[in-house]
C-alpha atoms as a PDB file:
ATOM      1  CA  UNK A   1      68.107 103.701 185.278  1.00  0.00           C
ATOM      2  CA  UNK A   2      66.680 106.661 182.881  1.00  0.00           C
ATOM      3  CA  UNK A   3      67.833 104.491 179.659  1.00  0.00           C
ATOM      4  CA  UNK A   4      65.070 101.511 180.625  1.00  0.00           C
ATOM      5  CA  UNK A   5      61.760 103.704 179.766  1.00  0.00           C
ATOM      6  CA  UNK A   6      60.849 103.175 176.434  1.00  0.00           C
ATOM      7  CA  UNK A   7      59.368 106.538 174.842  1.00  0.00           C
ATOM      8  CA  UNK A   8      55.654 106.691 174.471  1.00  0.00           C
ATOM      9  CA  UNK A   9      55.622 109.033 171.375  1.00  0.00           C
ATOM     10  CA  UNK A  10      57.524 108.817 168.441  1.00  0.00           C
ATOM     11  CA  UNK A  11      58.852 112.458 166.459  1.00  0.00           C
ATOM     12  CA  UNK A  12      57.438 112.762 163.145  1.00  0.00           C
ATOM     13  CA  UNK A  13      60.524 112.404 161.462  1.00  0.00           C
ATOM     14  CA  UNK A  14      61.173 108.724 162.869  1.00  0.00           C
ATOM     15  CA  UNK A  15      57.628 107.778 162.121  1.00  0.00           C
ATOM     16  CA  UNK A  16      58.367 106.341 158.756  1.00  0.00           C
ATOM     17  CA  UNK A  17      61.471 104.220 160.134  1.00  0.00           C
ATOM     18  CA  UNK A  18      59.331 102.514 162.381  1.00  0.00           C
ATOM     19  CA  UNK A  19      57.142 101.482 159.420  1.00  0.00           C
ATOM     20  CA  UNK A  20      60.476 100.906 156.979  1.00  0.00           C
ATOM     21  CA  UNK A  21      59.151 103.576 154.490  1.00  0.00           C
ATOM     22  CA  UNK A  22      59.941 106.455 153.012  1.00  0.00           C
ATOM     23  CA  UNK A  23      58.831 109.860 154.139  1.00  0.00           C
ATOM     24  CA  UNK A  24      56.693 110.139 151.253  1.00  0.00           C
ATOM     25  CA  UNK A  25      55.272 106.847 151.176  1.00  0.00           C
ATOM     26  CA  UNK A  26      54.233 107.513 154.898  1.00  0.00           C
ATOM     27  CA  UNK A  27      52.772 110.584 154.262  1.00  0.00           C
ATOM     28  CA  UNK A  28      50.967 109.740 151.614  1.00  0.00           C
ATOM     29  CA  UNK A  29      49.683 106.110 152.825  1.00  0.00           C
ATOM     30  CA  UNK A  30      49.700 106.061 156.661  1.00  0.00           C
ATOM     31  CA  UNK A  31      49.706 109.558 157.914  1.00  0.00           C
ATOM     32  CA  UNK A  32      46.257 110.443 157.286  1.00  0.00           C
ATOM     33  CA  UNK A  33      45.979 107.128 159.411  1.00  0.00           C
ATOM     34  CA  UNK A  34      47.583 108.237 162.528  1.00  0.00           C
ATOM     35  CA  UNK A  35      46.470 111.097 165.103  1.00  0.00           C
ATOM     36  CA  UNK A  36      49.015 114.499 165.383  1.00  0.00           C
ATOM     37  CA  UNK A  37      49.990 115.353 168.605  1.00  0.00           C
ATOM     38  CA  UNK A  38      51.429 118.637 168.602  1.00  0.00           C
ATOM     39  CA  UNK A  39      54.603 118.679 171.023  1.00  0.00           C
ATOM     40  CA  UNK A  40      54.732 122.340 172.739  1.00  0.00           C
ATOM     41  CA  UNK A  41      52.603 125.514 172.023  1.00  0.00           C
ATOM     42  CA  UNK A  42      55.367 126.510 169.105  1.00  0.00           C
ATOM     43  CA  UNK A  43      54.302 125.259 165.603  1.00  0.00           C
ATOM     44  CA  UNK A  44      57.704 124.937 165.202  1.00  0.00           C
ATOM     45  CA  UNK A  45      58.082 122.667 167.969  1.00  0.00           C
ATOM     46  CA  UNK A  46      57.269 119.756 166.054  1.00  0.00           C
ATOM     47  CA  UNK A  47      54.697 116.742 165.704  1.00  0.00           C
ATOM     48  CA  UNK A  48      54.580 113.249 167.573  1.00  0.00           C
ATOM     49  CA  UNK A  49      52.526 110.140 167.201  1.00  0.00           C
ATOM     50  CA  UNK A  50      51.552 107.805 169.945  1.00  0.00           C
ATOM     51  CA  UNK A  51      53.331 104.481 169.823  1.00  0.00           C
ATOM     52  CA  UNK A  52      50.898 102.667 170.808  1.00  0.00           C
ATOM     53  CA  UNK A  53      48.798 104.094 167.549  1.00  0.00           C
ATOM     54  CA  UNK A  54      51.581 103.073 165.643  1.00  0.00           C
ATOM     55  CA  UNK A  55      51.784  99.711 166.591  1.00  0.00           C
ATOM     56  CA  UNK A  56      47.706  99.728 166.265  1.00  0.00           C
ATOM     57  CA  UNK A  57      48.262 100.531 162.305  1.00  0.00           C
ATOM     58  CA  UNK A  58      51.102  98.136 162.162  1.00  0.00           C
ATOM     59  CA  UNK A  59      48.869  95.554 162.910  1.00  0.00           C
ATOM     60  CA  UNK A  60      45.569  96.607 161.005  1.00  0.00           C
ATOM     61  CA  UNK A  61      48.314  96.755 157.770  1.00  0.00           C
ATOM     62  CA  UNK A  62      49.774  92.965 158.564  1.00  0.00           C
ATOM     63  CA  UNK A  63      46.192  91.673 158.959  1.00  0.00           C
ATOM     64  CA  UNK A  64      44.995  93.267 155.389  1.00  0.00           C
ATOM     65  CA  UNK A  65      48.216  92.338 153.336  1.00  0.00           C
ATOM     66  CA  UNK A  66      50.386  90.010 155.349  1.00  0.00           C
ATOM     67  CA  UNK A  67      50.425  86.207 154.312  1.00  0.00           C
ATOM     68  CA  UNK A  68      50.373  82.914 156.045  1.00  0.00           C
ATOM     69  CA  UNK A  69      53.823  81.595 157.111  1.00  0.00           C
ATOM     70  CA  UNK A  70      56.150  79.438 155.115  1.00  0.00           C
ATOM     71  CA  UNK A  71      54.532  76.175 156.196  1.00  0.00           C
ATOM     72  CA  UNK A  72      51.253  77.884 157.420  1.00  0.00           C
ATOM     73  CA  UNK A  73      47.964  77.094 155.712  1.00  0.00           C
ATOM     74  CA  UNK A  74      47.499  78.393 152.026  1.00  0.00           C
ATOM     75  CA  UNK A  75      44.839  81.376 152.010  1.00  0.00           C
ATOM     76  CA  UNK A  76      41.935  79.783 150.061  1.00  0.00           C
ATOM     77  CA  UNK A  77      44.091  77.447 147.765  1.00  0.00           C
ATOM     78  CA  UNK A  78      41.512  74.597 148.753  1.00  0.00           C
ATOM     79  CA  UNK A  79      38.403  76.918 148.486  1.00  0.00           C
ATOM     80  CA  UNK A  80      39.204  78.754 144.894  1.00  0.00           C
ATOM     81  CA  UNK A  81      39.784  74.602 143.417  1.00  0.00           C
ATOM     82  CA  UNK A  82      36.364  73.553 145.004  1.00  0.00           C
ATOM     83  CA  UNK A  83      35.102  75.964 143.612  1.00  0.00           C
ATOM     84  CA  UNK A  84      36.638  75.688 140.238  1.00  0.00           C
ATOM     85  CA  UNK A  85      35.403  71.977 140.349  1.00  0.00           C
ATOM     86  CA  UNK A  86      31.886  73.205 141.123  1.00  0.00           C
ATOM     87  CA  UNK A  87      31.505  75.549 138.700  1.00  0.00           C
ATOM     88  CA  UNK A  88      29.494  75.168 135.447  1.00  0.00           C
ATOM     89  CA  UNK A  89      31.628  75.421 132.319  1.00  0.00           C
ATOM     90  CA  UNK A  90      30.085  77.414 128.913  1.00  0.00           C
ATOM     91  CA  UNK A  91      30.860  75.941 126.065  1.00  0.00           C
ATOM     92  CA  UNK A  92      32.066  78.777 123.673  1.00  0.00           C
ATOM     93  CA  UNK A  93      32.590  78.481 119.934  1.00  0.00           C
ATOM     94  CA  UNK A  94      31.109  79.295 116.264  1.00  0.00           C
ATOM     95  CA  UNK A  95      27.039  78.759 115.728  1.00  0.00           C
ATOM     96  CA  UNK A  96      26.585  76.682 113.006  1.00  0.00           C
ATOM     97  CA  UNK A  97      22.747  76.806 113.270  1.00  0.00           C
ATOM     98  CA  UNK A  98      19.708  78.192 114.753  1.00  0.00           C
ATOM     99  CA  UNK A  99      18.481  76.119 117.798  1.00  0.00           C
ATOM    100  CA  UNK A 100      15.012  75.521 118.911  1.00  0.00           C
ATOM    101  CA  UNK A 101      13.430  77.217 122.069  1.00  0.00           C
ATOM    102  CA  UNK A 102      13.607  73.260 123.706  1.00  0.00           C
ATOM    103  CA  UNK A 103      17.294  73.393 122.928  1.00  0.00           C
ATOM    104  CA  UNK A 104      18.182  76.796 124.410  1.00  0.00           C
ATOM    105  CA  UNK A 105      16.319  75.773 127.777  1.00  0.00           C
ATOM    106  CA  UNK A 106      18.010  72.766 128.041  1.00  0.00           C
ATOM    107  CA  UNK A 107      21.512  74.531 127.313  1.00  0.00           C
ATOM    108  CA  UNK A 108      20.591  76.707 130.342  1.00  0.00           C
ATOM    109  CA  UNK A 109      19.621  74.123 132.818  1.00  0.00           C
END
């Protein structure tokens, strides 16, 4: 019955497969994320992170970059054309003339 417990902490070395990244991207990225838990009094003995940390930063990484499902609602595809609709549009192009101070408040309002 030993082989049903799951492990609470997870060697430093498998870290990054749990993520799907390379040892350097995790170091880099997702280390400095995570608390070390020094396994033994050797330095040597190695370094483990608590599962239940790494599914923590699993999640806070899906909820800043994941995406809707195919299907799902569209992020703000309705918001950003509101808005578009709403917004006031500047004519640009080539002065052909100097306009009078009634003119330029009326081109702002």
């Amino acid at each position: 019955m030993m082989n049903d417990i799951q492990p609470r902490f997870v060697r430093q070395k498998d870290a990054p497969g749990f993520f799907g990244v390379s040892r350097g991207y995790f170091d880099k990225h997702l280390r400095s994320s995570l608390t070390e838990i020094p396994l033994g009094n050797n330095p040597q003995a190695g370094v483990v992170y608590d599962l239940y940390d790494l599914h923590a930063l699993a999640d806070i990484i899906k909820k800043r970059n994941g995406r809707p499902a195919k299907g799902g609602n569209i992020w703000d595809a309705k918001q950003q054309v509101s808005n578009l609709s709403n917004a006031r549009v500047i004519p640009t192009g080539t002065l052909k003339g100097r306009s009078s101070k009634d003119e330029l408040g009326e081109a702002l309002a």
